[in-house]
N, C-alpha and C. Protein backbone atom coordinates (compact mmCIF):
# COMPACT_ATOMS: atom_id res chain seq x y z
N UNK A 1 -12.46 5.35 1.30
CA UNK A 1 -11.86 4.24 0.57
C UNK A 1 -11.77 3.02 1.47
N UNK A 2 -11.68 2.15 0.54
CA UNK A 2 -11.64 0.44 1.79
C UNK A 2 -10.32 -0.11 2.18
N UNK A 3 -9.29 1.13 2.18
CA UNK A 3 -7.97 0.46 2.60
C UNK A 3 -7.60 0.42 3.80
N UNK A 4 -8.85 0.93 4.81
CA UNK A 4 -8.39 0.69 6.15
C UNK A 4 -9.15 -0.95 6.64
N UNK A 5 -8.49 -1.34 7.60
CA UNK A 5 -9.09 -2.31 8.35
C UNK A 5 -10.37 -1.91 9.44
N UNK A 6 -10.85 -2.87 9.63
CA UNK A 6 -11.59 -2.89 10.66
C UNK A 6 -11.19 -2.19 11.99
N UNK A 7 -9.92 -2.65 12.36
CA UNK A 7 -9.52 -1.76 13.57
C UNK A 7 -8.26 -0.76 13.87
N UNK A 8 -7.71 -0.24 12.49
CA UNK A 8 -7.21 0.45 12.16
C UNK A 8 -7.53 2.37 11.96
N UNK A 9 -6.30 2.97 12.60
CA UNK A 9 -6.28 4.04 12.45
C UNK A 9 -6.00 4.68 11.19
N UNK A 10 -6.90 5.73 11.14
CA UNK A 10 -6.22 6.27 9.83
C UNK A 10 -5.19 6.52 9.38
N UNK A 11 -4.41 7.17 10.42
CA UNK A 11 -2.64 6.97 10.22
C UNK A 11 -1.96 6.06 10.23
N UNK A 12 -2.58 4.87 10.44
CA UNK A 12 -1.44 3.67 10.12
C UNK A 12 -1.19 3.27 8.60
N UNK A 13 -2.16 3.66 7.78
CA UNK A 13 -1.64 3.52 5.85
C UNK A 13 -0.50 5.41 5.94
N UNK A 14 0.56 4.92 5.44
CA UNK A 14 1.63 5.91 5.44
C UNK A 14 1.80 6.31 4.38
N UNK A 15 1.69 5.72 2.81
CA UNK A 15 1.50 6.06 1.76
C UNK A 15 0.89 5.14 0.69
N UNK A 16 0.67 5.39 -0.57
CA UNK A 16 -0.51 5.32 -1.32
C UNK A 16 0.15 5.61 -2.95
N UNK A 17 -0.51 4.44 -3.73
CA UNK A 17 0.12 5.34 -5.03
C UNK A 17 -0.64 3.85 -5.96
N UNK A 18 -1.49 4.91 -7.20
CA UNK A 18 -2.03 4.50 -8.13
C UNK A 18 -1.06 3.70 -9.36
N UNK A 19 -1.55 2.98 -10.05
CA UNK A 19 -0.97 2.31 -11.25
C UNK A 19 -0.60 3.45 -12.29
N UNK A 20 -0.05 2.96 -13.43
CA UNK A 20 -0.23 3.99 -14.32
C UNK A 20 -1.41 4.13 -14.95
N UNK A 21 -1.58 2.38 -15.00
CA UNK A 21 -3.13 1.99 -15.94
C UNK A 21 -4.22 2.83 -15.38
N UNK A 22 -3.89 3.17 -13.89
CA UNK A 22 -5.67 3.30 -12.75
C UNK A 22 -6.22 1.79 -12.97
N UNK A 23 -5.36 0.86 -12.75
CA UNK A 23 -6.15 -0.36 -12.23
C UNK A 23 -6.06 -0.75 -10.76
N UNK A 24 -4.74 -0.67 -10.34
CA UNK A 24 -4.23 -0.70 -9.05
C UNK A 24 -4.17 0.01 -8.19
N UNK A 25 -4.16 -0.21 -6.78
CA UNK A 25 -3.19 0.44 -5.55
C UNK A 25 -2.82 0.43 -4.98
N UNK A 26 -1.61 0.64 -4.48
CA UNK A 26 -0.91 -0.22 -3.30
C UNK A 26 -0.27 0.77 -2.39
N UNK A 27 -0.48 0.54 -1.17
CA UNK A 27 -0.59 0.87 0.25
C UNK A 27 0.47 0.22 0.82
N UNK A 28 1.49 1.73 1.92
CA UNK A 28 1.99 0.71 3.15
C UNK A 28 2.22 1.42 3.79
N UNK A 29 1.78 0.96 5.54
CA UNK A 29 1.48 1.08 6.57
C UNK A 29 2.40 1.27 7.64
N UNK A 30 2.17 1.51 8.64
CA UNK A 30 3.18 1.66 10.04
C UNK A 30 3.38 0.77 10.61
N UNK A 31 3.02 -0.41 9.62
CA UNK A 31 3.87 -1.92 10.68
C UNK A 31 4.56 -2.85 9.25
N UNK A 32 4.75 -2.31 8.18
CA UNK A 32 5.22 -2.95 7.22
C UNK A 32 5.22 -3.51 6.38
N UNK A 33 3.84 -3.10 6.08
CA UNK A 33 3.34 -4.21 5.58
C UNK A 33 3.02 -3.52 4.26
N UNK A 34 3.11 -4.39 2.84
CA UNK A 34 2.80 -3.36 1.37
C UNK A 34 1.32 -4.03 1.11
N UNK A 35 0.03 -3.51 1.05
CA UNK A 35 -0.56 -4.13 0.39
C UNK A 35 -1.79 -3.55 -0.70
N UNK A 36 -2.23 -4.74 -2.13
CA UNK A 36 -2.21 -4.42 -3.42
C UNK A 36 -4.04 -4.52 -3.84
N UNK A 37 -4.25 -3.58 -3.84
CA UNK A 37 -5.89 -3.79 -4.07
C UNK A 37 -6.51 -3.48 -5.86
N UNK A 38 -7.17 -4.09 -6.08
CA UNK A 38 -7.94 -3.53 -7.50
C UNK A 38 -8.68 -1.89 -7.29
N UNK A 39 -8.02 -1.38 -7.96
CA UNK A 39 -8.43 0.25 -8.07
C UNK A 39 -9.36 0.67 -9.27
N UNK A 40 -10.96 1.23 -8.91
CA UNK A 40 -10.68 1.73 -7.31
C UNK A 40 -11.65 0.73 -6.09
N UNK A 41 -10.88 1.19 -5.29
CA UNK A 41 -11.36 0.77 -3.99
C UNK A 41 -12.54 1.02 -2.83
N UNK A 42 -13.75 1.60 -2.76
CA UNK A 42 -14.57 2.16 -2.46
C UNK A 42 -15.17 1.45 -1.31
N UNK A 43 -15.84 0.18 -1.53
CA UNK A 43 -16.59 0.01 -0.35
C UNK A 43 -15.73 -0.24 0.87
N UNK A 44 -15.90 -0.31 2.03
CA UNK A 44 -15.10 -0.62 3.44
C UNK A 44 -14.55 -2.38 3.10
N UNK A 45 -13.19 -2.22 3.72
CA UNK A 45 -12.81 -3.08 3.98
C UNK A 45 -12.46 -4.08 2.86
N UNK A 46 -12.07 -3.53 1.63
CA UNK A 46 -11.94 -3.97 0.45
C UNK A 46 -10.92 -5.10 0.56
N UNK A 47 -11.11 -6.11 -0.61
CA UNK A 47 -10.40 -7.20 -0.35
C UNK A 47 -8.73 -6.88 -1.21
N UNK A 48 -7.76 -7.35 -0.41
CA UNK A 48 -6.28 -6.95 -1.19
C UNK A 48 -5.15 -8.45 -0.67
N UNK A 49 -4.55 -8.10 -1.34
CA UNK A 49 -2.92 -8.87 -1.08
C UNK A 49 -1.97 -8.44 -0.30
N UNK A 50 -1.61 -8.97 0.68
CA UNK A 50 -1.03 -8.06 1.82
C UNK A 50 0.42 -8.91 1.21
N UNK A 51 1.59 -8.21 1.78
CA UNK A 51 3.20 -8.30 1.75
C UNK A 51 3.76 -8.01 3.00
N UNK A 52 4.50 -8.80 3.87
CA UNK A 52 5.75 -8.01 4.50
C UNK A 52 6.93 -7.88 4.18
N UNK A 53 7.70 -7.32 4.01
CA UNK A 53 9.00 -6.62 3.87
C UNK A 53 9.95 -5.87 4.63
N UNK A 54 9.45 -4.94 5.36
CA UNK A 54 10.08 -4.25 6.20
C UNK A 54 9.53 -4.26 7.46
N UNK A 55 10.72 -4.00 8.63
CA UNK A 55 10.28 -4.36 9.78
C UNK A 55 9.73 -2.91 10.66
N UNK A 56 10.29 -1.94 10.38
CA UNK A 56 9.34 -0.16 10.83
C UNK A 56 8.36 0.25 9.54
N UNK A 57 7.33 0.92 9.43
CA UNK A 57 6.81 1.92 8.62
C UNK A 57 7.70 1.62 7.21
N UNK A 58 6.63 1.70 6.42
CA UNK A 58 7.11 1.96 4.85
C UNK A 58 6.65 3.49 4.66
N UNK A 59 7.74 4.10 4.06
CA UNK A 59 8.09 5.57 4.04
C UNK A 59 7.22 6.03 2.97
N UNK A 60 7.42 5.12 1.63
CA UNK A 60 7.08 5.64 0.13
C UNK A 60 7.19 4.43 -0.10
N UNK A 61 6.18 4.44 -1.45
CA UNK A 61 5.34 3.11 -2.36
C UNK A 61 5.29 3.82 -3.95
N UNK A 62 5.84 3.38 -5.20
CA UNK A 62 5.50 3.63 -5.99
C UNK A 62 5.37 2.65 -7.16
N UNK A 63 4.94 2.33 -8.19
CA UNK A 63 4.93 1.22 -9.11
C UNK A 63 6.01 1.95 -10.27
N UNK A 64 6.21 0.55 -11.07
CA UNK A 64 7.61 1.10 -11.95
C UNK A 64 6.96 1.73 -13.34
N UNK A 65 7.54 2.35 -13.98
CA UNK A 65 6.51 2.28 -15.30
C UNK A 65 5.74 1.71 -16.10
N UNK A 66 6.52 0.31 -16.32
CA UNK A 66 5.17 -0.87 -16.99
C UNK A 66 4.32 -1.40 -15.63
N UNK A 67 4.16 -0.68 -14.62
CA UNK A 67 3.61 -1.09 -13.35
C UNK A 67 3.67 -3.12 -13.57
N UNK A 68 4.62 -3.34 -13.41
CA UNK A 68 5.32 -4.95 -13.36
C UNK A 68 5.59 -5.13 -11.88
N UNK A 69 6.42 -4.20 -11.57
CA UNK A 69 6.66 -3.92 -9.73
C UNK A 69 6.24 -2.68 -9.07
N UNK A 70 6.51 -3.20 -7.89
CA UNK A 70 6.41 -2.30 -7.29
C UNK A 70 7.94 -1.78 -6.14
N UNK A 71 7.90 -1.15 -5.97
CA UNK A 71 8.91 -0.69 -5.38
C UNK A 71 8.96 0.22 -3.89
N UNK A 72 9.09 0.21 -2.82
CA UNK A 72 8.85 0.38 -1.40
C UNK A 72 9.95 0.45 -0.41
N UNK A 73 10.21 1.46 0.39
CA UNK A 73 11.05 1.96 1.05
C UNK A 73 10.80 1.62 2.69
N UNK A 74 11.52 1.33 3.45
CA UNK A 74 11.08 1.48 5.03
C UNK A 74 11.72 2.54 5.56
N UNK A 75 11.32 2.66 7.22
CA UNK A 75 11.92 3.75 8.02
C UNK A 75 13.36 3.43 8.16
N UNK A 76 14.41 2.37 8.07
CA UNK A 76 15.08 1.72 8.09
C UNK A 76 15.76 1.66 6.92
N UNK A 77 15.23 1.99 5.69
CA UNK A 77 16.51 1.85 4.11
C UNK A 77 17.30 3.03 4.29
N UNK A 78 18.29 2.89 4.14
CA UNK A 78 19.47 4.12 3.55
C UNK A 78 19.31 3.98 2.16
């Protein structure tokens, strides 16, 4: 899939989670970052919308039911 970067490890995307539609997907990583690609994603290095939000690792990523938001946790939320 094209959600890694160029100089990115595979373990730095931490979690992953489809639309309801299967239009979307959105990704977040071990530096904080949420970001939103057209699904699916296939060739390398696919083009997306990056977010920061949290300042450690985002734990879990999921979209809401009318996938309107999205919703994202860090190492850091209680």
């Amino acid at each position: 899939m094209g959600i890694w970067s160029r100089h990115a490890e595979k373990a730095d995307v931490t979690c992953a989670c489809v639309s309801h539609s299967g239009i979307s997907l959105v990704t977040g990583d071990d530096f904080g970052m949420v970001k939103l690609y057209d699904f699916p994603c296939p060739e390398k290095f696919a083009k997306h919308k990056r977010f920061l939000g949290h300042s450690p690792h985002v734990t879990n990523i999921r979209f809401t039911s009318g996938d309107r938001h999205v919703v994202s946790a860090g190492g850091d939320d209680c």
